[in-house]
C-alpha atoms as a PDB file:
ATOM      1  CA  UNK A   1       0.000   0.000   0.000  1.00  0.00           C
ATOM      2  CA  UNK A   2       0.944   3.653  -0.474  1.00  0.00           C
ATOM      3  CA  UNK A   3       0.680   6.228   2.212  1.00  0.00           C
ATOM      4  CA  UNK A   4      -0.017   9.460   1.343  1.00  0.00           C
ATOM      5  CA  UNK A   5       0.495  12.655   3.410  1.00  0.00           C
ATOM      6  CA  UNK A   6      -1.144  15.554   4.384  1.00  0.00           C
ATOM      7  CA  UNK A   7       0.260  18.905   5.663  1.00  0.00           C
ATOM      8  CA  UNK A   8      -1.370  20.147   8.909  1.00  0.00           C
ATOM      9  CA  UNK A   9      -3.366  22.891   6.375  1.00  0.00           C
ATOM     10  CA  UNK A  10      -5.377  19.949   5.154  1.00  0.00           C
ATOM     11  CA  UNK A  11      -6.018  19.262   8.577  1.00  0.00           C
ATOM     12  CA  UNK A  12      -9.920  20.975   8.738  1.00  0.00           C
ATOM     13  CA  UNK A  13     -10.371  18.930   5.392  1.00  0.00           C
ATOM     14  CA  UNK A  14      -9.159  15.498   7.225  1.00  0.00           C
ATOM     15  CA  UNK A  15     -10.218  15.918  10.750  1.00  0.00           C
ATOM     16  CA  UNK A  16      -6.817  15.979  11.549  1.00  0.00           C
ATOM     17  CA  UNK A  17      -5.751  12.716  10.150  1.00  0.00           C
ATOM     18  CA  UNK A  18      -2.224  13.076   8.847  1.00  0.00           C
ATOM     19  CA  UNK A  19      -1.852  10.068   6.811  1.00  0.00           C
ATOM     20  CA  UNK A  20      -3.805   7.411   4.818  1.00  0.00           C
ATOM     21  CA  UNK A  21      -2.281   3.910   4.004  1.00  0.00           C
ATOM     22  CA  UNK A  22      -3.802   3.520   0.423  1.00  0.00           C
ATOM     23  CA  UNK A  23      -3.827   0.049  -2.142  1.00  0.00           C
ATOM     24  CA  UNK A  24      -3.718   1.714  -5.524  1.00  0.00           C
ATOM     25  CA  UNK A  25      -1.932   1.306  -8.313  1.00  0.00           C
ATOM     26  CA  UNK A  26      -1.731   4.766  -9.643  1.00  0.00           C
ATOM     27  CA  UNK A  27      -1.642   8.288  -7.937  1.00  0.00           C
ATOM     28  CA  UNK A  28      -5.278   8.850 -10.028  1.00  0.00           C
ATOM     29  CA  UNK A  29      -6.388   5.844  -8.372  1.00  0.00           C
ATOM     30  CA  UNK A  30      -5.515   6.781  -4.813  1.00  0.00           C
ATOM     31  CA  UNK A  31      -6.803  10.216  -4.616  1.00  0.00           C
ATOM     32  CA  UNK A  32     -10.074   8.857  -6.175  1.00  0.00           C
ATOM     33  CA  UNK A  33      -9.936   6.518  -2.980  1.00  0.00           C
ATOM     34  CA  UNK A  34      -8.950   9.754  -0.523  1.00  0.00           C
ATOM     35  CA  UNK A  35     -11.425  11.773  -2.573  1.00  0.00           C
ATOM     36  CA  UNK A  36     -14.235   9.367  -1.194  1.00  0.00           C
ATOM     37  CA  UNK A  37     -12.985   9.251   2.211  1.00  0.00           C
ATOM     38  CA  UNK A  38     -12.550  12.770   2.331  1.00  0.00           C
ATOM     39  CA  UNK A  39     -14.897  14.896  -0.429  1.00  0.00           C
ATOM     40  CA  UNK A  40     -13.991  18.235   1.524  1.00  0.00           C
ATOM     41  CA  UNK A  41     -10.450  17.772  -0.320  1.00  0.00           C
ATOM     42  CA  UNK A  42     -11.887  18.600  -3.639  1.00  0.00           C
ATOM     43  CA  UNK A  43     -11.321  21.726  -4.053  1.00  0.00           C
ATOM     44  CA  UNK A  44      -7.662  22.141  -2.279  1.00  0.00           C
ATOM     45  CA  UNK A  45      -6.419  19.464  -4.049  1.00  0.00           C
ATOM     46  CA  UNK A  46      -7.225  21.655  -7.072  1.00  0.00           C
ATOM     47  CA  UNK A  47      -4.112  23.495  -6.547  1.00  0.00           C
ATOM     48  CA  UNK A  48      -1.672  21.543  -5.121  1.00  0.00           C
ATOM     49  CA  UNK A  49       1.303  19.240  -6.576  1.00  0.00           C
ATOM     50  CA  UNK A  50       1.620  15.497  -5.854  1.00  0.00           C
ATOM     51  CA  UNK A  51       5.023  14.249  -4.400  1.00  0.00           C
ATOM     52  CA  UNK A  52       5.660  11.156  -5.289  1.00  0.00           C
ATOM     53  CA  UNK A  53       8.479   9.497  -3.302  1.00  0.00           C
ATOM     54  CA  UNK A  54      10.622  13.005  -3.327  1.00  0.00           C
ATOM     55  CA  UNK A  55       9.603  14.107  -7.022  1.00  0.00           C
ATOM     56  CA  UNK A  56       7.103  16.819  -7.586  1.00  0.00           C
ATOM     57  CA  UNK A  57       4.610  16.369 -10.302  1.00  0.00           C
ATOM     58  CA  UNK A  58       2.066  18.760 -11.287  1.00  0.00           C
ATOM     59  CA  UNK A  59       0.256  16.363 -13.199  1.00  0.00           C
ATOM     60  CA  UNK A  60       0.735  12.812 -11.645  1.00  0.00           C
ATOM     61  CA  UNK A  61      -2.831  10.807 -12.379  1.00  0.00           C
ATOM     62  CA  UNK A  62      -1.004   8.127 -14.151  1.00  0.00           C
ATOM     63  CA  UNK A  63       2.214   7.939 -12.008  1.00  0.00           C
ATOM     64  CA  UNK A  64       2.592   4.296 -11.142  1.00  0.00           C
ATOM     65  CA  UNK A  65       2.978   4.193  -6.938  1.00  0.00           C
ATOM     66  CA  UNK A  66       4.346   0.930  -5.472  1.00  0.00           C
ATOM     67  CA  UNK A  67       3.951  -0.711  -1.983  1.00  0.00           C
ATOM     68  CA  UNK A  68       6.416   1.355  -0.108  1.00  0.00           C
ATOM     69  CA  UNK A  69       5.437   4.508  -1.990  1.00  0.00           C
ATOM     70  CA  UNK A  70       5.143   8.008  -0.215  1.00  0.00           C
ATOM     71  CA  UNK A  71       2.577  10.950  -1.811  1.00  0.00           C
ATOM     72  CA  UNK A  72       2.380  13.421  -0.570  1.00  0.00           C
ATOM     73  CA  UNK A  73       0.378  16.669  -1.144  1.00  0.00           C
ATOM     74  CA  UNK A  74       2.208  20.155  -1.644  1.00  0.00           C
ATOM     75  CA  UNK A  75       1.387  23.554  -2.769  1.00  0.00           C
ATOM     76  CA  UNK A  76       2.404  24.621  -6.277  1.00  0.00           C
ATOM     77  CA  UNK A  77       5.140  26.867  -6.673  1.00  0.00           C
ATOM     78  CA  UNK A  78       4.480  29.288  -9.601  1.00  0.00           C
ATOM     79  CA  UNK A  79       7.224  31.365 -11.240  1.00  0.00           C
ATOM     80  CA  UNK A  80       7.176  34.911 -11.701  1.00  0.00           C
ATOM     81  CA  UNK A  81       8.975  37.112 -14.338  1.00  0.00           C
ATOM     82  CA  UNK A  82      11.178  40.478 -13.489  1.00  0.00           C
END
């Protein structure tokens, strides 16, 4: 199973639960599976990145995840111009 993490600002959207041990095969899969467990994640998830074992992916619904994997959730860093 994959675990997948949450940052104490998801916390009002979790209850407070920091982590989730998760059987899915792809990151799509698994936040389908948090999605369900916790709907109030909808719309935050909308603008966060997915960390998947230490590599940030802004698009990561069909990033294989493995028994030992580790998601977690961050926020998206945008760039700026000068």
């Amino acid at each position: 199973m994959a675990t997948i993490y949450f940052s104490s600002g998801l916390a009002p959207y979790t209850g407070g639960v920091e982590s989730l041990a998760v059987d899915a095969a792809r990151v799509g899969d698994l936040l389908r599976i948090v999605l369900e467990r916790f709907p109030a994640l909808r719309e935050p998830l909308e603008i966060m990145a997915i960390a998947v074992d230490g590599e940030i992916h802004q698009h990561a619904d069909y990033i294989p995840l493995t028994s030992g994997s580790e998601v977690h959730l961050v926020p998206r860093i945008a760039g700026g111009h000068r």
